[in-house]
PDB file of N, CA and C in Angstrom:
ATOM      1  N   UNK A   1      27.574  42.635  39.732  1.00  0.00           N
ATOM      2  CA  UNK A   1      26.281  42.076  39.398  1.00  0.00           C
ATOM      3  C   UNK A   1      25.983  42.239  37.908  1.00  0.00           C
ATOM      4  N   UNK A   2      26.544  43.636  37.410  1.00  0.00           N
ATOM      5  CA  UNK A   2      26.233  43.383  35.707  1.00  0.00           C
ATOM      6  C   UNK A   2      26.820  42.587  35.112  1.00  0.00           C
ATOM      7  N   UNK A   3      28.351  42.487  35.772  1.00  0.00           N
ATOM      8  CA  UNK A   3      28.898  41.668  35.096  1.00  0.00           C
ATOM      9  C   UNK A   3      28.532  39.715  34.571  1.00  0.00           C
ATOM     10  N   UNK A   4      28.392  39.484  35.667  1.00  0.00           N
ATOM     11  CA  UNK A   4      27.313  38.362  35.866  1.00  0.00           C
ATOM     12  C   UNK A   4      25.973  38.297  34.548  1.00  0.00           C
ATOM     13  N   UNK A   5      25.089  39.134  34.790  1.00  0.00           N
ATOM     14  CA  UNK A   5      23.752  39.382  34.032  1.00  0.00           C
ATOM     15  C   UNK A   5      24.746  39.298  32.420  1.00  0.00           C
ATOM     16  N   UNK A   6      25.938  40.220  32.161  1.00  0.00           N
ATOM     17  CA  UNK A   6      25.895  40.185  31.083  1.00  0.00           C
ATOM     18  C   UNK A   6      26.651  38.937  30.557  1.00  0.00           C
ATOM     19  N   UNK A   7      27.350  38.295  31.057  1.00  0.00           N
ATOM     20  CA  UNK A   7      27.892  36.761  31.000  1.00  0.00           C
ATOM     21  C   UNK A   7      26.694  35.770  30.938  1.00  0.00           C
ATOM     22  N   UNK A   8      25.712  35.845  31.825  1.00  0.00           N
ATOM     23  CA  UNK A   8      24.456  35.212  31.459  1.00  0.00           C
ATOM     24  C   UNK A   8      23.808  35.099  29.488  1.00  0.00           C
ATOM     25  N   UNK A   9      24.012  36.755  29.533  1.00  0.00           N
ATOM     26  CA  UNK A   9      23.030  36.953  28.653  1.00  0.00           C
ATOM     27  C   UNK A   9      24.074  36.249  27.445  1.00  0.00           C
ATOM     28  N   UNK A  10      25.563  36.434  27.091  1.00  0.00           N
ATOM     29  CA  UNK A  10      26.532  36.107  26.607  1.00  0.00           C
ATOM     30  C   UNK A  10      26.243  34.179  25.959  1.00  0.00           C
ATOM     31  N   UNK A  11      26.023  33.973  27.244  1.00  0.00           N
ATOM     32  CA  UNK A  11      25.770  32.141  27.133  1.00  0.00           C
ATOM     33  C   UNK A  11      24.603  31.925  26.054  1.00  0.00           C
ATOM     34  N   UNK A  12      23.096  32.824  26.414  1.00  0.00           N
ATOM     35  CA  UNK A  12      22.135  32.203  26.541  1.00  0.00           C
ATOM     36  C   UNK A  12      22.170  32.621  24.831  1.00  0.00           C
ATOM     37  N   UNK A  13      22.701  33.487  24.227  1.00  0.00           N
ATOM     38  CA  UNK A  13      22.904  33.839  22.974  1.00  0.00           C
ATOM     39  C   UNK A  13      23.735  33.144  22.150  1.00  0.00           C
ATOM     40  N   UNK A  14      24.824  32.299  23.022  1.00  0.00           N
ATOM     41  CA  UNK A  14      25.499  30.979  21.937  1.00  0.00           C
ATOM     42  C   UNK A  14      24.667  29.871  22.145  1.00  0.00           C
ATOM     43  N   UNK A  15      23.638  30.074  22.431  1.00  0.00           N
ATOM     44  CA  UNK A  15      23.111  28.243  23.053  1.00  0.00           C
ATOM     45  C   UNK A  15      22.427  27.920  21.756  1.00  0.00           C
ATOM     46  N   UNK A  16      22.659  26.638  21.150  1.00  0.00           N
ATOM     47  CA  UNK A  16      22.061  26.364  19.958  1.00  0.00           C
ATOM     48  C   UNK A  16      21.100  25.593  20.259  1.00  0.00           C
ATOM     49  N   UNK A  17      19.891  25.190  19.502  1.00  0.00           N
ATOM     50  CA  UNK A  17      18.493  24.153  19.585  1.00  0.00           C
ATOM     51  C   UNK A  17      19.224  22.962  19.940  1.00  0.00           C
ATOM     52  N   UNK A  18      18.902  22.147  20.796  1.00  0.00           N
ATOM     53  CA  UNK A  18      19.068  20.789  20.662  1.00  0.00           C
ATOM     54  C   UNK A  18      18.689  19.889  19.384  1.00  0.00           C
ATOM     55  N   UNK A  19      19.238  19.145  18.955  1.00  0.00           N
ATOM     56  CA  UNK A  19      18.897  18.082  17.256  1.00  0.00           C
ATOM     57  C   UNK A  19      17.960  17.480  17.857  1.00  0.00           C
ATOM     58  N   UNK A  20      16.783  16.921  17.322  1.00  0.00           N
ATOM     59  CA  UNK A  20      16.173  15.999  17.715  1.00  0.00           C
ATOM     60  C   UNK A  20      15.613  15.548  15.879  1.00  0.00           C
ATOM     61  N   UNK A  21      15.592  14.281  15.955  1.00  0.00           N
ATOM     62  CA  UNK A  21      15.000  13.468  14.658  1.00  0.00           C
ATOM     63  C   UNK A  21      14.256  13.540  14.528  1.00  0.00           C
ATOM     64  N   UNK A  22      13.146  13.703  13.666  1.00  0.00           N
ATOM     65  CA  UNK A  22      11.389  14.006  14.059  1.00  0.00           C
ATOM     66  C   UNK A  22      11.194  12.802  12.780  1.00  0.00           C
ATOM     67  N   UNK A  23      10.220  12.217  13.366  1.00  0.00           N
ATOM     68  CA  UNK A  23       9.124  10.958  13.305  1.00  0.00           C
ATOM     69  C   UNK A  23       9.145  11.289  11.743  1.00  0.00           C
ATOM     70  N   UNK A  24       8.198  12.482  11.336  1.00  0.00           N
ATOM     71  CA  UNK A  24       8.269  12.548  10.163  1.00  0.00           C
ATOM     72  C   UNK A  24       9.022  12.236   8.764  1.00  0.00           C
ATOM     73  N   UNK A  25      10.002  12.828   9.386  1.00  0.00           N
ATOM     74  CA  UNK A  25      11.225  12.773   8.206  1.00  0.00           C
ATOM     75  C   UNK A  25      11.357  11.352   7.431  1.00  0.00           C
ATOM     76  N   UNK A  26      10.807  10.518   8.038  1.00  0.00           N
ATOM     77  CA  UNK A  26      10.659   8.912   7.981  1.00  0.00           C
ATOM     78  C   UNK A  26       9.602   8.805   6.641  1.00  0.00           C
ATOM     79  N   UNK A  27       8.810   9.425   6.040  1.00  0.00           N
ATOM     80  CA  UNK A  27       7.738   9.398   5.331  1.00  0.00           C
ATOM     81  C   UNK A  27       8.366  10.041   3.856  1.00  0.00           C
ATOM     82  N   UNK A  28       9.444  10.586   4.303  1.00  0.00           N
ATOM     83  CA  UNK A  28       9.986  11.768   2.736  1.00  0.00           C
ATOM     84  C   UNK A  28      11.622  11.417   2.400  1.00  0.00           C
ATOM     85  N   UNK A  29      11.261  10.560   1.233  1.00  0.00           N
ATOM     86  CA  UNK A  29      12.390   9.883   0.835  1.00  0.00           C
ATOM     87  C   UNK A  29      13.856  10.931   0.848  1.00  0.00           C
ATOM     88  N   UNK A  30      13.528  12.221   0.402  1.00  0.00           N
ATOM     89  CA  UNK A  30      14.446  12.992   0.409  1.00  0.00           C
ATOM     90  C   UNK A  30      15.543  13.036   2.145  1.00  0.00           C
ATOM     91  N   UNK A  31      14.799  12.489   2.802  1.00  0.00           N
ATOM     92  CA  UNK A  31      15.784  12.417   4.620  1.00  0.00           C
ATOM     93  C   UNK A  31      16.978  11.622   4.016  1.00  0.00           C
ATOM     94  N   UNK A  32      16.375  10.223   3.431  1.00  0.00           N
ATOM     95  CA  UNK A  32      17.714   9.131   3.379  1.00  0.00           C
ATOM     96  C   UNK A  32      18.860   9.633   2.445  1.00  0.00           C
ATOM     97  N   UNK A  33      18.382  10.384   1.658  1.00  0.00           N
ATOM     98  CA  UNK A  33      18.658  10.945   0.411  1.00  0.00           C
ATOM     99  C   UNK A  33      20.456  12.142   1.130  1.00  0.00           C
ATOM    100  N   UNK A  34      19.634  13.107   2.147  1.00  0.00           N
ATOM    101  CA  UNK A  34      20.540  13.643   2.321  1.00  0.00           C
ATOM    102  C   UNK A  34      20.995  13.488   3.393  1.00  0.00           C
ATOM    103  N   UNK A  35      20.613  12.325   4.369  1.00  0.00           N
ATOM    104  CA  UNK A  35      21.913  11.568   4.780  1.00  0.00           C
ATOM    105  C   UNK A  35      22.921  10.853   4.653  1.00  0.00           C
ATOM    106  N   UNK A  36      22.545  10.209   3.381  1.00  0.00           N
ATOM    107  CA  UNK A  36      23.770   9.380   2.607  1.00  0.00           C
ATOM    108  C   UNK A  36      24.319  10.721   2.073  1.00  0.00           C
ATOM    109  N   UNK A  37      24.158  11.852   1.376  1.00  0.00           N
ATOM    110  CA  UNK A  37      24.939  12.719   1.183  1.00  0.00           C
ATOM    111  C   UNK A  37      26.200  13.325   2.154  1.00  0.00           C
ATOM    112  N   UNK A  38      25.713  13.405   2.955  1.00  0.00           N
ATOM    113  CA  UNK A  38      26.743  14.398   3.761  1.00  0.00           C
ATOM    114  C   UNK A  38      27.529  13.500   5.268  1.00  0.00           C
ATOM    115  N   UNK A  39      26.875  12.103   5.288  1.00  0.00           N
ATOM    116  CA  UNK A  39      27.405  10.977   5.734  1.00  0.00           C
ATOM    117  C   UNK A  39      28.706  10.724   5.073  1.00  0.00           C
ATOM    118  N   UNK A  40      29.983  11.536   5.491  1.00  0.00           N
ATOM    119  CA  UNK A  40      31.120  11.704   4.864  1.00  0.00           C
ATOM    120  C   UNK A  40      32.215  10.699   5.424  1.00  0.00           C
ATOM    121  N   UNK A  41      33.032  10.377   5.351  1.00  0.00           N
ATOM    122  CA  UNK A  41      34.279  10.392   6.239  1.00  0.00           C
ATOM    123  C   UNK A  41      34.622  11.052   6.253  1.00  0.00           C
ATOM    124  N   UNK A  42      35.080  11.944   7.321  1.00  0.00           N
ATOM    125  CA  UNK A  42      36.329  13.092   8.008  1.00  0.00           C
ATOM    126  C   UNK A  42      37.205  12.727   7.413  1.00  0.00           C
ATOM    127  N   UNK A  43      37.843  13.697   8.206  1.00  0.00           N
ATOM    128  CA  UNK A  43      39.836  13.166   7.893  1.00  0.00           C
ATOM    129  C   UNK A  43      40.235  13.556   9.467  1.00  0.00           C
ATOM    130  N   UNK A  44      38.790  12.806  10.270  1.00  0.00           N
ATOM    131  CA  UNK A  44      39.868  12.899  11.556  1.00  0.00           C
ATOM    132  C   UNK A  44      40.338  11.450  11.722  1.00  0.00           C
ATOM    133  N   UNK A  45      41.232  11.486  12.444  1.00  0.00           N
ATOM    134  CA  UNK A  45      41.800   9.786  12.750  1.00  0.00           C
ATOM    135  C   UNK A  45      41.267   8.743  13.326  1.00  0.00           C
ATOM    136  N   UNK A  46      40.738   9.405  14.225  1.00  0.00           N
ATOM    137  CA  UNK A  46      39.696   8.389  15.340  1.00  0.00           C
ATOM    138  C   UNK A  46      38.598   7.947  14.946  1.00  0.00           C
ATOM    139  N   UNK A  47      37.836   6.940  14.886  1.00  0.00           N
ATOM    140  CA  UNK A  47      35.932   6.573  14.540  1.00  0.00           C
ATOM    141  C   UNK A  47      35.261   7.577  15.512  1.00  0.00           C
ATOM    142  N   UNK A  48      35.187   7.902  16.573  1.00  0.00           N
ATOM    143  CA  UNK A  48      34.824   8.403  17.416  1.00  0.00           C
ATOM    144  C   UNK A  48      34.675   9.769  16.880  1.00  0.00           C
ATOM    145  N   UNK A  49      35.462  10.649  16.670  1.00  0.00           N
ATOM    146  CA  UNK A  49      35.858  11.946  16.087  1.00  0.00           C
ATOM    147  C   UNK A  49      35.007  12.408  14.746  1.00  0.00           C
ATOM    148  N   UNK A  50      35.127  10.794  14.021  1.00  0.00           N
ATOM    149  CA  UNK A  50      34.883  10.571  12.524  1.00  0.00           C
ATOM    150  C   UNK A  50      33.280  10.908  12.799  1.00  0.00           C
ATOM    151  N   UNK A  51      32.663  10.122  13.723  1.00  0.00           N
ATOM    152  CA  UNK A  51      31.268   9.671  13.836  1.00  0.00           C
ATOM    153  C   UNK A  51      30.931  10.978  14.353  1.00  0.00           C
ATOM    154  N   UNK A  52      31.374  11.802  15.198  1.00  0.00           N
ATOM    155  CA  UNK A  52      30.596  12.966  15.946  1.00  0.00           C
ATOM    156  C   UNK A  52      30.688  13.529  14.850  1.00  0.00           C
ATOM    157  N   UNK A  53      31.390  14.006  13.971  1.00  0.00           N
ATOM    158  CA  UNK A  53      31.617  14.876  13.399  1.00  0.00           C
ATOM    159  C   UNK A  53      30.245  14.317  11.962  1.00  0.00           C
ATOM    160  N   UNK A  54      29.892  13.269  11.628  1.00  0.00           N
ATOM    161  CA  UNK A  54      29.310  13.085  10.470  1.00  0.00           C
ATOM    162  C   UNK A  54      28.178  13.672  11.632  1.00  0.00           C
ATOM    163  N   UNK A  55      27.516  13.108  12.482  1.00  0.00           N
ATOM    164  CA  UNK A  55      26.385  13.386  13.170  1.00  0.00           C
ATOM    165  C   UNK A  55      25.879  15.168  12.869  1.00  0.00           C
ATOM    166  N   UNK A  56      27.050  15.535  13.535  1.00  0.00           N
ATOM    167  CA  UNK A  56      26.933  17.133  13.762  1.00  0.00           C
ATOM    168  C   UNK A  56      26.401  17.978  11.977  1.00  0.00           C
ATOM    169  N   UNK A  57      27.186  17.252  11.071  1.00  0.00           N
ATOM    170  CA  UNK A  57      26.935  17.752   9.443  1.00  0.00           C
ATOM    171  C   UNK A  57      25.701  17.389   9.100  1.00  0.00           C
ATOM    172  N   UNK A  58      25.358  16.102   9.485  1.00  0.00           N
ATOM    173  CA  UNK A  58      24.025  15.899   9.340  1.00  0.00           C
ATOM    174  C   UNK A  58      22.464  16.314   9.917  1.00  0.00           C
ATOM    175  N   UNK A  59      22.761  16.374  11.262  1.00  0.00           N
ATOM    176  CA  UNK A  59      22.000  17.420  12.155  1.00  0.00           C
ATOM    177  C   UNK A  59      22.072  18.979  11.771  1.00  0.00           C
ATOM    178  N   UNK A  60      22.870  19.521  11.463  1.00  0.00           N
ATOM    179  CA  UNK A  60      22.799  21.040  10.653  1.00  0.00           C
ATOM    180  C   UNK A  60      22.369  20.743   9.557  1.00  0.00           C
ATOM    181  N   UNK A  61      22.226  19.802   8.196  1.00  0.00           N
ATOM    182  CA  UNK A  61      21.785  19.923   7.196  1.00  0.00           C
ATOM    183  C   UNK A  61      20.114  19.348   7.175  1.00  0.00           C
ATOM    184  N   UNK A  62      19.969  18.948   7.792  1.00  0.00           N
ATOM    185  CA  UNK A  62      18.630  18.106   8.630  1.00  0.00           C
ATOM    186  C   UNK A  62      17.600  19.276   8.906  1.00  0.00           C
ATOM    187  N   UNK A  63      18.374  20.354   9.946  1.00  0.00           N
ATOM    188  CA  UNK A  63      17.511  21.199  10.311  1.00  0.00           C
ATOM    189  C   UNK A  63      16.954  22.172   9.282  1.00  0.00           C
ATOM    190  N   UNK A  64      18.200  22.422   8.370  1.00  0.00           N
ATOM    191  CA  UNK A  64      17.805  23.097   7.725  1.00  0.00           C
ATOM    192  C   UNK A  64      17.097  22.853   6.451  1.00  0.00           C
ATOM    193  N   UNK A  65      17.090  21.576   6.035  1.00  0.00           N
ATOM    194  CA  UNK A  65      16.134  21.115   5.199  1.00  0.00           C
ATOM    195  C   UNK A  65      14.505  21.149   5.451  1.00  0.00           C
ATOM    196  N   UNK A  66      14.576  21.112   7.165  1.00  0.00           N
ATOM    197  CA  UNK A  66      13.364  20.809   7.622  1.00  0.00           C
ATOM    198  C   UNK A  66      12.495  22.426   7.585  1.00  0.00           C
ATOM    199  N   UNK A  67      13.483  23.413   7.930  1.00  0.00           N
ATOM    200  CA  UNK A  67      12.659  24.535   7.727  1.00  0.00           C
ATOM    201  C   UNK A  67      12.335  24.773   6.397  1.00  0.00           C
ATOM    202  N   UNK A  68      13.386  24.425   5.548  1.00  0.00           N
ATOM    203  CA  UNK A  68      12.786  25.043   3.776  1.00  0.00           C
ATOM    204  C   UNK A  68      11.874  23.809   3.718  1.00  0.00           C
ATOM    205  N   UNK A  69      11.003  22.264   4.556  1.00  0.00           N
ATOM    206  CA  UNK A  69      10.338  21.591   3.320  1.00  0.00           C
ATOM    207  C   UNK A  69       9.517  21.844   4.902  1.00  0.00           C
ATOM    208  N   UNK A  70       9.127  21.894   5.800  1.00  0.00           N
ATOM    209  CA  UNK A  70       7.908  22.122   7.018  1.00  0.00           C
ATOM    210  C   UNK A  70       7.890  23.327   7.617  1.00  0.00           C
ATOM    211  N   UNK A  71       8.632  23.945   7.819  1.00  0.00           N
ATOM    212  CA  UNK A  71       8.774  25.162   8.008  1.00  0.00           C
ATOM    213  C   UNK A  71       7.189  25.950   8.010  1.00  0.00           C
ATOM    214  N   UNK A  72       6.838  26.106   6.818  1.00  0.00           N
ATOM    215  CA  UNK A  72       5.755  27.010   6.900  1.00  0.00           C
ATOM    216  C   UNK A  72       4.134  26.052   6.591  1.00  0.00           C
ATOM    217  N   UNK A  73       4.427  25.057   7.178  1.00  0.00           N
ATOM    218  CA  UNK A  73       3.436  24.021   7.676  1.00  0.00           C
ATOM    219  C   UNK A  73       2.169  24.747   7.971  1.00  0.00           C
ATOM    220  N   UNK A  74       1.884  25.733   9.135  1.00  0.00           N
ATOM    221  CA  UNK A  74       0.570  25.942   9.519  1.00  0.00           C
ATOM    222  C   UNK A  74       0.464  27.197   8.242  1.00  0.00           C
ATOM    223  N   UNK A  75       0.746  27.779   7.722  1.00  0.00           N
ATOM    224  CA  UNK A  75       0.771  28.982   6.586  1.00  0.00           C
ATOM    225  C   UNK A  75       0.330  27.843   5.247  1.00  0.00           C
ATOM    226  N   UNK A  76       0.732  26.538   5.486  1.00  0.00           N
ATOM    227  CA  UNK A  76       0.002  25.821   4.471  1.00  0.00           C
ATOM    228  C   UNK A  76      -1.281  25.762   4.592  1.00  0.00           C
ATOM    229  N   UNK A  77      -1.562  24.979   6.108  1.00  0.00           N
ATOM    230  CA  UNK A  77      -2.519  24.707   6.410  1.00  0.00           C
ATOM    231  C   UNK A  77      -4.062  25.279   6.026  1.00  0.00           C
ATOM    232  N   UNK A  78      -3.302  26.695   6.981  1.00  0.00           N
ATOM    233  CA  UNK A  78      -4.480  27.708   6.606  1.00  0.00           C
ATOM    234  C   UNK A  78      -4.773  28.028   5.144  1.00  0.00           C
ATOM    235  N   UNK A  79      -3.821  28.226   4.363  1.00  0.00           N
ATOM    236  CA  UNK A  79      -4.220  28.697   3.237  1.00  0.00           C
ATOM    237  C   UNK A  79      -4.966  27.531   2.484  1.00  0.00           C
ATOM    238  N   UNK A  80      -4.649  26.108   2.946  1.00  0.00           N
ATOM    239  CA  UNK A  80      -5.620  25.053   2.094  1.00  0.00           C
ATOM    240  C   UNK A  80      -7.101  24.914   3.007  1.00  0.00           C
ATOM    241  N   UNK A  81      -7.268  25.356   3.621  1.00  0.00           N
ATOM    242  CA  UNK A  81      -8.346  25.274   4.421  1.00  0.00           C
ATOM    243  C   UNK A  81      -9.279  26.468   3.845  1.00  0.00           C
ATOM    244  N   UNK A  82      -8.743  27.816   3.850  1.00  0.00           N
ATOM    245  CA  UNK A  82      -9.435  28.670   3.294  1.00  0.00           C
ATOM    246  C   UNK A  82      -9.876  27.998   1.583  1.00  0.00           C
ATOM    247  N   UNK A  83      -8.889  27.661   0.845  1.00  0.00           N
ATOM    248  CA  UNK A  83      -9.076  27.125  -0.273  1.00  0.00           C
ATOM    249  C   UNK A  83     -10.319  26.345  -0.497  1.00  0.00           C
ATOM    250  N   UNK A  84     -10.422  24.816   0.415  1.00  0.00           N
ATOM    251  CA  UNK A  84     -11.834  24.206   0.728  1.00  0.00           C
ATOM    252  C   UNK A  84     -13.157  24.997   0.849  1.00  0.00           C
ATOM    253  N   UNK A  85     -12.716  25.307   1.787  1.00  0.00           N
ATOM    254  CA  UNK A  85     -13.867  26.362   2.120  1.00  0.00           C
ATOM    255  C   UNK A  85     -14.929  27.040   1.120  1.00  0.00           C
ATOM    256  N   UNK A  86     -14.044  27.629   0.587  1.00  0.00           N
ATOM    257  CA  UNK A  86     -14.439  28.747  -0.651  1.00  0.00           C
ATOM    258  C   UNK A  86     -15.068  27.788  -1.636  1.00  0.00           C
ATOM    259  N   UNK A  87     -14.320  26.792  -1.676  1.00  0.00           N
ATOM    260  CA  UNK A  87     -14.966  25.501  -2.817  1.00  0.00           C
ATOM    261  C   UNK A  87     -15.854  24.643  -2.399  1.00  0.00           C
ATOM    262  N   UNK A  88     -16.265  24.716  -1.061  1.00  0.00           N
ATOM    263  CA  UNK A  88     -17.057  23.961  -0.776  1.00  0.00           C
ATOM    264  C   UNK A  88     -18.706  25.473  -0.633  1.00  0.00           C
ATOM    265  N   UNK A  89     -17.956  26.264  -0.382  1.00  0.00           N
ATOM    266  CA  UNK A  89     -19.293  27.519  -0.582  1.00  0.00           C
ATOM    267  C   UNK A  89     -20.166  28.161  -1.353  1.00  0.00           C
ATOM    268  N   UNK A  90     -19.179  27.577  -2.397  1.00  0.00           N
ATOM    269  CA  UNK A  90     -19.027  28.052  -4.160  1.00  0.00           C
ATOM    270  C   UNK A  90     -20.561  27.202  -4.855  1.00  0.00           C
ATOM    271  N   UNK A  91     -21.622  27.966  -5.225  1.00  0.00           N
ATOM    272  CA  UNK A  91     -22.711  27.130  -5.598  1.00  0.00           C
ATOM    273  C   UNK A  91     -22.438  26.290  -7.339  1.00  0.00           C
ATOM    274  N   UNK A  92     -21.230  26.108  -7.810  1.00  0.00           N
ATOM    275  CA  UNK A  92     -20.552  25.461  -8.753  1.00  0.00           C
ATOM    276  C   UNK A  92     -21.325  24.622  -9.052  1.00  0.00           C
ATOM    277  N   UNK A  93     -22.159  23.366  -9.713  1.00  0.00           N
ATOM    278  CA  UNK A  93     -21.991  22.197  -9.662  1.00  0.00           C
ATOM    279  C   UNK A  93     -21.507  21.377 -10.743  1.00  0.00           C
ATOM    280  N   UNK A  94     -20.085  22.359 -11.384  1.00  0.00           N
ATOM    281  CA  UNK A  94     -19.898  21.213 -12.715  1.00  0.00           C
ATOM    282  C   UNK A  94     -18.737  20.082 -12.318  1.00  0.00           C
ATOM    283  N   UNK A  95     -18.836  19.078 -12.588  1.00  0.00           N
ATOM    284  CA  UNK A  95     -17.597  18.144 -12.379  1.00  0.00           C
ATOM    285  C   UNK A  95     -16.561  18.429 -12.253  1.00  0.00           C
ATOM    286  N   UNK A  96     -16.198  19.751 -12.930  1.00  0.00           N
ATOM    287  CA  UNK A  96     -14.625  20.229 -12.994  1.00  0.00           C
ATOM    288  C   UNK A  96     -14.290  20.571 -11.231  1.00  0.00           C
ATOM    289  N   UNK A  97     -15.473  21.685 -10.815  1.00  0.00           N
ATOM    290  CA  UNK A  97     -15.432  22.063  -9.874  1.00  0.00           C
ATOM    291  C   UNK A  97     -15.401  20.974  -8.851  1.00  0.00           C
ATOM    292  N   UNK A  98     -16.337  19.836  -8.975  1.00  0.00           N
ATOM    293  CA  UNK A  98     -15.967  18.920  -7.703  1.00  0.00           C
ATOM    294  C   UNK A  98     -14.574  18.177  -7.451  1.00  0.00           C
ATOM    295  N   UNK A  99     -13.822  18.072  -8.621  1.00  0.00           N
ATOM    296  CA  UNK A  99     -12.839  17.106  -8.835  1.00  0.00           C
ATOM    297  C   UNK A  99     -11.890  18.187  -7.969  1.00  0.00           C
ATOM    298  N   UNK A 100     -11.899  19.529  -8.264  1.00  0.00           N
ATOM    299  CA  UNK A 100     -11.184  20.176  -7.426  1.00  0.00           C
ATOM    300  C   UNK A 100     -11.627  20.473  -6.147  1.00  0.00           C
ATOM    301  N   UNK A 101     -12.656  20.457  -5.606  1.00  0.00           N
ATOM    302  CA  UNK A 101     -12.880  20.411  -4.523  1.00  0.00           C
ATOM    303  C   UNK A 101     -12.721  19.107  -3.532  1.00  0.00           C
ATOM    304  N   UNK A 102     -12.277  17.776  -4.284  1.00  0.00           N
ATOM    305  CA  UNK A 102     -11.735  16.727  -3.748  1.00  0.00           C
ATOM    306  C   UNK A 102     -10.087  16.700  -3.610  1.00  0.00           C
ATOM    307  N   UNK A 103      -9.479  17.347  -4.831  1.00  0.00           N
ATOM    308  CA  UNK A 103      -7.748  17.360  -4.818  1.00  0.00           C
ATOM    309  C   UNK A 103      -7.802  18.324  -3.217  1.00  0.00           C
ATOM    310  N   UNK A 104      -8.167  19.328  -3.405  1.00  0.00           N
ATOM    311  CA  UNK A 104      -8.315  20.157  -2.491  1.00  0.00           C
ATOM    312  C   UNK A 104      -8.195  19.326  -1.165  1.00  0.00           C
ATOM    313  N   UNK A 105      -9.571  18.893  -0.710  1.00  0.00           N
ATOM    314  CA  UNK A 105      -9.511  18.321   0.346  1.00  0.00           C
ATOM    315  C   UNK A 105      -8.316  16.926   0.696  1.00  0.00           C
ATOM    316  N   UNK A 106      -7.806  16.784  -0.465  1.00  0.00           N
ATOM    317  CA  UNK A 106      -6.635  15.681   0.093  1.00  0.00           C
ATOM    318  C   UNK A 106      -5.821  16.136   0.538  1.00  0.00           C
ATOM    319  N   UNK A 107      -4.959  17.403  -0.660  1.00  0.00           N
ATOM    320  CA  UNK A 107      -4.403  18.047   0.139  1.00  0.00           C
ATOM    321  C   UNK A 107      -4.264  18.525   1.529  1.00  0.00           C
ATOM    322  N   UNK A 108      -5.141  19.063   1.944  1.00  0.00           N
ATOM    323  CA  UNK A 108      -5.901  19.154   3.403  1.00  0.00           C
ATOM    324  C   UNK A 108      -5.246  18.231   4.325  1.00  0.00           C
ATOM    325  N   UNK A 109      -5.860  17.449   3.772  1.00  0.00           N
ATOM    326  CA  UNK A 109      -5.639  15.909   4.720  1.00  0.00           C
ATOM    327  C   UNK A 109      -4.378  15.403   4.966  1.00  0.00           C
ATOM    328  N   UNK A 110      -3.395  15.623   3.884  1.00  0.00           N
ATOM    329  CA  UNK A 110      -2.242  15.246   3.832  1.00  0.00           C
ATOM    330  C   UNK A 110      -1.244  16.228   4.907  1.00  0.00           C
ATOM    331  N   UNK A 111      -2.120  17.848   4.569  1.00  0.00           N
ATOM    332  CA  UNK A 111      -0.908  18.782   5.231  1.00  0.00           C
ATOM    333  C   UNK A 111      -1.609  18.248   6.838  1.00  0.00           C
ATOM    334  N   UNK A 112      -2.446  18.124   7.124  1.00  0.00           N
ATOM    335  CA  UNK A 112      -2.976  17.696   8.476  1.00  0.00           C
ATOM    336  C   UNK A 112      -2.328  16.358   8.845  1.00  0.00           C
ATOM    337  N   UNK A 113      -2.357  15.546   8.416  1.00  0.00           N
ATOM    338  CA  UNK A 113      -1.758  14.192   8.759  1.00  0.00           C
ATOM    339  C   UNK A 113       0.065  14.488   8.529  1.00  0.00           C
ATOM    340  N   UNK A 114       0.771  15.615   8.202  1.00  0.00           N
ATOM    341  CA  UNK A 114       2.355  15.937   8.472  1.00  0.00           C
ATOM    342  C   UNK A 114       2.007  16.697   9.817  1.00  0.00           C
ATOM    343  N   UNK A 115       1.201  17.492  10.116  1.00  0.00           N
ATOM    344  CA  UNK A 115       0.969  18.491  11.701  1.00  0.00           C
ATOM    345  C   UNK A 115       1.188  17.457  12.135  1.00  0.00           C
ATOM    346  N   UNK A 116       0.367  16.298  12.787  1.00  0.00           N
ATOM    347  CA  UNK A 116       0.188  15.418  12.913  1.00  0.00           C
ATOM    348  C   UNK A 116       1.065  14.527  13.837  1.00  0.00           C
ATOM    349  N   UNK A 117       1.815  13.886  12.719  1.00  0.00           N
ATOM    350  CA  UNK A 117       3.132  13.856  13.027  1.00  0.00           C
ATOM    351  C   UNK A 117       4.470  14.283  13.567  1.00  0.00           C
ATOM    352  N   UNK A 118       4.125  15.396  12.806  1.00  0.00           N
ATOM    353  CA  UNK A 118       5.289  16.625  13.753  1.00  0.00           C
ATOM    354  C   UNK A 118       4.937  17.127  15.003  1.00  0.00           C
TER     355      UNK A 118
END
């Protein structure tokens, strides 16, 4: 029976994320960018071989692009939200201050409309 449990546990520790394409990536020129990059030819013989294999380079470089550029998405969020906030609390009223309290809120809007999406 341990043996089992620990063959279980064995599997569930090589199991990698499934790839999935996310909607987003469609909006940030940098996707096409580093799929034509690493969209290689092999040097396997077959198209078949050729094609899994570009897929697979591209799906690992994909993911990992996606954590260094969304990755810390809601850590944006919050921190531009607190940002508003404070500027919208702030009894300021010189122009400088509103102009930033509008960049501000685009920002906002923008990191909300990538949640969004994702």
């Amino acid at each position: 029976m341990a043996e089992v449990s620990q063959a279980n546990q064995h599997r569930i520790q090589q199991f990698k994320s499934r790839f999935q394409f996310e909607k987003l990536w469609l909006k940030d020129d940098d996707c096409l960018q580093l799929i034509s990059r690493f969209w290689k030819n092999s040097t396997a013989s077959d198209p078949t071989s050729q094609t899994l294999n570009n897929i697979s380079i591209c799906a690992s470089q994909l993911q990992a692009w996606h954590r260094g550029i969304f990755g810390d998405l809601p850590r944006k969020i919050k921190s531009s939200d607190q940002n508003v906030a404070a500027l919208q609390n702030s009894n300021n009223t010189d122009h400088e201050h509103f102009v930033e309290f509008q960049i501000s809120e685009n920002i906002l809007d923008e990191l909300l409309a990538q949640e969004e999406d994702y």
